[in-house]
Protein backbone atom coordinates (compact mmCIF):
# COMPACT_ATOMS: atom_id res chain seq x y z
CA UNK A 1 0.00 0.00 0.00
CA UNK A 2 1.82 3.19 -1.29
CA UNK A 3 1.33 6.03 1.94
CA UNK A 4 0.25 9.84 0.77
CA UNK A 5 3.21 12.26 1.41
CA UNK A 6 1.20 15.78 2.09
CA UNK A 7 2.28 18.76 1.99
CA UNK A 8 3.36 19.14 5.70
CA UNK A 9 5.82 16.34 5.32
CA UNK A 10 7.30 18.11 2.34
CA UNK A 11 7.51 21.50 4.21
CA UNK A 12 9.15 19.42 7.67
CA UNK A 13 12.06 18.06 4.78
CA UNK A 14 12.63 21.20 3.29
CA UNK A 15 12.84 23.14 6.56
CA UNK A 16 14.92 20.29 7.77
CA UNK A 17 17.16 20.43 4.95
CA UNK A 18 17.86 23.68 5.37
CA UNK A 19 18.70 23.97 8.98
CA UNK A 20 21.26 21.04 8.64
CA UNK A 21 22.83 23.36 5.24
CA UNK A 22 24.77 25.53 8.14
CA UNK A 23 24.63 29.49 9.16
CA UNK A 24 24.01 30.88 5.58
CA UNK A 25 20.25 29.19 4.39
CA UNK A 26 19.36 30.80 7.70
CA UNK A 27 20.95 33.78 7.51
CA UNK A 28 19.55 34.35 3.99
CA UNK A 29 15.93 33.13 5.39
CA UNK A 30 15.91 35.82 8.31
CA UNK A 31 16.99 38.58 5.68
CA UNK A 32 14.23 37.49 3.23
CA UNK A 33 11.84 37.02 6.25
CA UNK A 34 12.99 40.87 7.53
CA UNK A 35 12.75 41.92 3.98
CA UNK A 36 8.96 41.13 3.68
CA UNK A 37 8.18 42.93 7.16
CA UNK A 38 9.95 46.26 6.39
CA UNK A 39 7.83 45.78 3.35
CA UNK A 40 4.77 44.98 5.04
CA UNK A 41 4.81 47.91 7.43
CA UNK A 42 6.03 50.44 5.03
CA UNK A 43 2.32 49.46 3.32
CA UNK A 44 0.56 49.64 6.65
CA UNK A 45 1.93 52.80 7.15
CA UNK A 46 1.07 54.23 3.39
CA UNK A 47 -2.29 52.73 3.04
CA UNK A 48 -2.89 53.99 7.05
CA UNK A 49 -1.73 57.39 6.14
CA UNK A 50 0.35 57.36 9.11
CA UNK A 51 2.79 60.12 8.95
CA UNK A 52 6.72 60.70 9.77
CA UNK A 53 7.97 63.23 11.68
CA UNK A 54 7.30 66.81 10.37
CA UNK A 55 9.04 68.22 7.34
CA UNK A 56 9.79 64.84 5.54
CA UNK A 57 8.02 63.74 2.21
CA UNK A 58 6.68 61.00 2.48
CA UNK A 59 7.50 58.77 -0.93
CA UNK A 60 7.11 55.28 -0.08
CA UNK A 61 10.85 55.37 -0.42
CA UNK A 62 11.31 57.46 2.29
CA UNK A 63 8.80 55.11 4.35
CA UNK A 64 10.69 52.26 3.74
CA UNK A 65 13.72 53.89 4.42
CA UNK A 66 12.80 55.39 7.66
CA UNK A 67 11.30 51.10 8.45
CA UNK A 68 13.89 49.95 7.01
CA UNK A 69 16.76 52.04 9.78
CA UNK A 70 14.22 50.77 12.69
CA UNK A 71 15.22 47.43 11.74
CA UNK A 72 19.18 48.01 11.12
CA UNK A 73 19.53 50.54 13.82
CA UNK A 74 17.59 50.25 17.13
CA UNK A 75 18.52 53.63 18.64
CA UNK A 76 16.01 55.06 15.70
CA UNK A 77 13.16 54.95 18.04
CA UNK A 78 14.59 57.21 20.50
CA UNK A 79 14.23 59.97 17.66
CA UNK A 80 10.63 59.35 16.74
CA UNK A 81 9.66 62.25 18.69
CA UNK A 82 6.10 64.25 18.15
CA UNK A 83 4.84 61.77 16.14
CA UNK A 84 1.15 59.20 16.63
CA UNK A 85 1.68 56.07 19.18
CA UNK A 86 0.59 54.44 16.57
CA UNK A 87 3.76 55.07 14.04
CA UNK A 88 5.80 54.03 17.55
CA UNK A 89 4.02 51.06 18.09
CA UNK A 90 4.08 50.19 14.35
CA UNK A 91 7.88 51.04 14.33
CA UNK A 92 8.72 48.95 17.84
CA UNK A 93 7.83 45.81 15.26
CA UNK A 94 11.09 46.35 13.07
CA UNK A 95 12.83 47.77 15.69
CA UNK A 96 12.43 43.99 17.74
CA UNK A 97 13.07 42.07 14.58
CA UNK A 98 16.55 44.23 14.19
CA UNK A 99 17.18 42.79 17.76
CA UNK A 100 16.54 39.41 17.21
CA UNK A 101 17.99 39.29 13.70
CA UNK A 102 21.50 40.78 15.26
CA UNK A 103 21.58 38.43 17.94
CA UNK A 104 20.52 35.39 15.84
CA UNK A 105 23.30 36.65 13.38
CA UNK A 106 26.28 36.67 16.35
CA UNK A 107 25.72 33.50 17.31
C-alpha cells in the first residue's frame, strides 16, 4: 500500500534540509523574512496614512527607508519624537526584529 506524502511532510524536509545546510540558508531566510516585514509595514503605514515626523516627504521610499533604519539601527526609536503612538508602536515591530535578527546573526 503506497502512503500519501502531504504537503506538511514536504515543508518538515525542506525546513529540515535547510537547517542542517549551516549558518548561511538561515541567515539568507531571516533577511528574506525581515525583507517582507519592512515591506509589510512600510504598506501599513502608506495605506494607514500614518505620517513621519514633520518636514519629511513622504514617498514610499522614504517610508521604507525610515522602516527599514528601525530594523538596522535600534537607537532610531529614540528619535521618533512628536509623532502618533501608533507610528511608535508600528515602528517597535522592526525595531524587535533588528534585535533578534542581530543576535541570531552573532551566534
Amino acid at each position: 500500500m503506497k502512503r500519501k506524502i502531504r504537503l506538511r511532510h514536504r515543508l518538515q524536509y525542506w525546513f529540515d534540509n535547510l537547517m542542517t545546510g549551516g549558518i548561511i540558508p538561515i541567515i539568507v531566510i531571516l533577511l528574506i523574512l525581515a525583507g517582507m516585514l519592512t515591506l509589510f509595514i512600510t504598506f501599513v503605514l502608506l495605506i494607514a496614512h500614518i505620517h513621519l515626523q514633520g518636514e519629511i516627504e513622504e514617498t514610499p521610499s522614504e517610508v521604507f527607508w525610515q522602516t527599514f533604519m528601525h530594523l538596522i539601527d535600534q537607537g532610531t526609536i529614540t528619535g521618533d519624537e512628536g509623532v502618533s503612538w501608533l507610528f511608535r508602536f508600528l515602528m517597535l515591530v522592526p525595531t524587535a526584529v533588528g534585535i533578534l535578527l542581530v543576535a541570531t546573526w552573532w551566534v
